[in-house]
C-alpha atoms as a PDB file:
ATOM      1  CA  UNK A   1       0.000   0.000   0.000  1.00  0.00           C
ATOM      2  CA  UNK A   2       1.108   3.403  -0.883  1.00  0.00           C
ATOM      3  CA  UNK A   3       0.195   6.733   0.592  1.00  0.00           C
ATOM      4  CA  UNK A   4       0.518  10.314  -0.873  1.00  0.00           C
ATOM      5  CA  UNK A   5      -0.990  12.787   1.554  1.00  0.00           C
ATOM      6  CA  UNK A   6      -2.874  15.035  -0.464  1.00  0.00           C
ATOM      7  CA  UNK A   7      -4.164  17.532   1.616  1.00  0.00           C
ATOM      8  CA  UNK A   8      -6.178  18.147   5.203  1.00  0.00           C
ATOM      9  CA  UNK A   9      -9.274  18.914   7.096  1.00  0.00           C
ATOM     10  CA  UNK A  10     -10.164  22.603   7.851  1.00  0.00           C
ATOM     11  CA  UNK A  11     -12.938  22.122   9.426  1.00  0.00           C
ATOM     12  CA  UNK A  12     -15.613  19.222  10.330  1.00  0.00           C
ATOM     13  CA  UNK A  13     -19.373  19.376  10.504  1.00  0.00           C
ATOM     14  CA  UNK A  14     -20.090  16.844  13.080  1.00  0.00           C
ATOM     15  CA  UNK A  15     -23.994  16.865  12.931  1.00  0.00           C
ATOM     16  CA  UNK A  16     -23.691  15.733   9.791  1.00  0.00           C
ATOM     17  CA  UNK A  17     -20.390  13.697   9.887  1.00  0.00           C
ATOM     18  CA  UNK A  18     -18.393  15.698   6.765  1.00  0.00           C
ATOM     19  CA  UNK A  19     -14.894  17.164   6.701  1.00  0.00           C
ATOM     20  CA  UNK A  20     -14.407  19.637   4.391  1.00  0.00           C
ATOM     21  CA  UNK A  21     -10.971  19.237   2.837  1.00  0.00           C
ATOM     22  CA  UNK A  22      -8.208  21.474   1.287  1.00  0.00           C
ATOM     23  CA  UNK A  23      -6.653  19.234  -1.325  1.00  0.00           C
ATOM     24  CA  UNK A  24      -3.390  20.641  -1.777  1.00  0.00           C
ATOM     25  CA  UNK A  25      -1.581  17.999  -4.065  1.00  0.00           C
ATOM     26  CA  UNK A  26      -2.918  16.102  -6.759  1.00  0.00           C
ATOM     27  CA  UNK A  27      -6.624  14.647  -8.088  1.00  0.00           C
ATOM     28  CA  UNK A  28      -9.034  12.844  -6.000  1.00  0.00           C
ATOM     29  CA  UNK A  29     -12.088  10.894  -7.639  1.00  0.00           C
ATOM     30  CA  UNK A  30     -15.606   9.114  -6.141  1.00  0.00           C
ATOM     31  CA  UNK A  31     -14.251   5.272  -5.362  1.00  0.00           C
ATOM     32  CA  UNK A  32     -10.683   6.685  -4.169  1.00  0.00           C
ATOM     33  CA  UNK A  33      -9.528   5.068  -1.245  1.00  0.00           C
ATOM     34  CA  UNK A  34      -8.290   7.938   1.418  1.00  0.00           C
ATOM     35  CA  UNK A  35      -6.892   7.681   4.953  1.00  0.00           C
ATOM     36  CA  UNK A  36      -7.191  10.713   7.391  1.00  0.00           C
ATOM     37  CA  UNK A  37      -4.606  10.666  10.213  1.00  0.00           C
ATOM     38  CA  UNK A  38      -4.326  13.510  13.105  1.00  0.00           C
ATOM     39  CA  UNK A  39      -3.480  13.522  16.692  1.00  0.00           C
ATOM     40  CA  UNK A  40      -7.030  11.220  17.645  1.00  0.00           C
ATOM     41  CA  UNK A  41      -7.855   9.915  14.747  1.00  0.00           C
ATOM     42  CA  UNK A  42      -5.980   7.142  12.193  1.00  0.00           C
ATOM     43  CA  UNK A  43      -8.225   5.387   9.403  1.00  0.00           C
ATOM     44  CA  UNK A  44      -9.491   4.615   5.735  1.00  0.00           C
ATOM     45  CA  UNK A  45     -12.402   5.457   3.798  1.00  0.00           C
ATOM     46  CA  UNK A  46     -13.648   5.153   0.521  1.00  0.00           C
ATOM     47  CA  UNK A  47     -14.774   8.731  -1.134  1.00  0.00           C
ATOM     48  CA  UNK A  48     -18.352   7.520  -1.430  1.00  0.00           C
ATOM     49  CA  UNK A  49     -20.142  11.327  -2.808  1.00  0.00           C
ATOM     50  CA  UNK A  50     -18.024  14.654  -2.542  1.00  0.00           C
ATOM     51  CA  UNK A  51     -19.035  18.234  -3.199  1.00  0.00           C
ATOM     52  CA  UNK A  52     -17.626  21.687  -4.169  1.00  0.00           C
ATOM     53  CA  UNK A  53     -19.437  24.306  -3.165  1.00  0.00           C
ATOM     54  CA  UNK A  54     -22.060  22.759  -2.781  1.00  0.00           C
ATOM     55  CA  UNK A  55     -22.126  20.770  -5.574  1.00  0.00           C
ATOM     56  CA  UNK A  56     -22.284  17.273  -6.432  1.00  0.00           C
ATOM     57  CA  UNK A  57     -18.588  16.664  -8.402  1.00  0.00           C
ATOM     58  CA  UNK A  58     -17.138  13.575  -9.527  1.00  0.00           C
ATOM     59  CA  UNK A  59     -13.366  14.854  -9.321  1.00  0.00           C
ATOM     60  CA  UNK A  60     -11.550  17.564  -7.206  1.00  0.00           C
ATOM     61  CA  UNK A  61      -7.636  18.172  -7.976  1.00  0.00           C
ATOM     62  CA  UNK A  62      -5.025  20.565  -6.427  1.00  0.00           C
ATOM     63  CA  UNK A  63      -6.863  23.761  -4.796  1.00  0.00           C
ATOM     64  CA  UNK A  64     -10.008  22.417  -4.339  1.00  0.00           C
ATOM     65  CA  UNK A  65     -11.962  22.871  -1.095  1.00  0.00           C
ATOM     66  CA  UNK A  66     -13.980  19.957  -0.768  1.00  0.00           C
ATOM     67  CA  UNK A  67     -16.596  17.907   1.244  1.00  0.00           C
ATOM     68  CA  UNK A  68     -16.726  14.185   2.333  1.00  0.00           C
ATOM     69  CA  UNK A  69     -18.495  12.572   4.474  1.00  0.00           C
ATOM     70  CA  UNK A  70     -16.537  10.130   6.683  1.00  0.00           C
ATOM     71  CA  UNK A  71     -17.650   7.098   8.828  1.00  0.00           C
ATOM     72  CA  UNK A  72     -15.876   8.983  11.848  1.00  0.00           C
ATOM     73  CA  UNK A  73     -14.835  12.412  13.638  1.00  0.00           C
ATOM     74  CA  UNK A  74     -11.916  14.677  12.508  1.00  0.00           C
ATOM     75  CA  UNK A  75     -10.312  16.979  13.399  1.00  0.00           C
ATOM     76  CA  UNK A  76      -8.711  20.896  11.904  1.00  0.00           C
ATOM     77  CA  UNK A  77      -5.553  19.991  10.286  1.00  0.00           C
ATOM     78  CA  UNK A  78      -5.502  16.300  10.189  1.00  0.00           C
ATOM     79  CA  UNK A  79      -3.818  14.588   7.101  1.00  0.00           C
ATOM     80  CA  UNK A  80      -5.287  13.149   3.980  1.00  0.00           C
ATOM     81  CA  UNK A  81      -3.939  11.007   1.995  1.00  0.00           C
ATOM     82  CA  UNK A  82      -4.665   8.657  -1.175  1.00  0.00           C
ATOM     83  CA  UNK A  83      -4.172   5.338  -0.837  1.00  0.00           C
ATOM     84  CA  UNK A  84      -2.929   2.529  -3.637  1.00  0.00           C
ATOM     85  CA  UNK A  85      -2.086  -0.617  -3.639  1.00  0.00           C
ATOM     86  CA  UNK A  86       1.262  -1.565  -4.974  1.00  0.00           C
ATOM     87  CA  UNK A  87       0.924  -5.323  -4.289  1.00  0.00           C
ATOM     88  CA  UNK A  88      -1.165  -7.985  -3.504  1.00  0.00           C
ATOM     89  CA  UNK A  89      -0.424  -8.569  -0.061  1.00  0.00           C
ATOM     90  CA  UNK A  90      -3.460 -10.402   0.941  1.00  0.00           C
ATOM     91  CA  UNK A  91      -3.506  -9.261   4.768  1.00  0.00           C
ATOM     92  CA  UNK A  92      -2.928  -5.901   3.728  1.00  0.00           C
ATOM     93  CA  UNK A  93      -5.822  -6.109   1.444  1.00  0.00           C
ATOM     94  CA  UNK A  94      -8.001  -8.020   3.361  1.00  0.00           C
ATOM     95  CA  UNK A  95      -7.400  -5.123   6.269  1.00  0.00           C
ATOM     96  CA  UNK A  96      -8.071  -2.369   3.758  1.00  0.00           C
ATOM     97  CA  UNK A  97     -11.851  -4.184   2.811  1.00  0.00           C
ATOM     98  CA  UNK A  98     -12.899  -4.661   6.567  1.00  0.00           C
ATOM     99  CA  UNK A  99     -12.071  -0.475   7.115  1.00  0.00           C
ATOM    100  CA  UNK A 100     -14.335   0.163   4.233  1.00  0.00           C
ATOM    101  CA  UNK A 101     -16.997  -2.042   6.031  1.00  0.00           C
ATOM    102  CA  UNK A 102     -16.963  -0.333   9.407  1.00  0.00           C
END
């Protein structure tokens, strides 16, 4: 698995569970795989519907604020990255589906 961090969280709307994201390095796509990492929090998500200003967008590249929802709290200045896989490790993989699940 590779990670390129890709931006971070500048704020996050916890009544309705979205971070709103400054992507400040290259593309991100619905069905990219991200992990946010900060101080309290550490885990992946799928990018399942995302929004620019207030719209519905299939893509967001460098300079892009964005909006996600995520399956659990952030925080101001957390870390997101995009996440590939550069082998088949099966544990690795296997690890990566059961995130997406919970």
């Amino acid at each position: 698995m590779t990670e390129m961090e890709i931006g971070f969280v500048i704020h996050y709307f916890g009544h309705i569970g979205v971070a709103a994201i400054q992507l400040t390095n290259g593309e991100l796509a619905l069905g990219d795989t991200i992990r946010l990492k900060g101080h309290t929090s550490d885990f992946i998500c799928r990018v399942e519907a995302m929004q620019v200003e207030h719209r519905d967008v299939p893509t967001a590249k460098k300079g892009d604020g964005i909006g996600i929802k995520v399956p659990q709290p952030v925080r101001e200045h957390d870390k997101v990255f995009m996440v590939t896989r550069s082998s088949p490790d099966l544990k690795l993989s296997l690890f990566v589906q059961l995130s997406l699940l919970f």
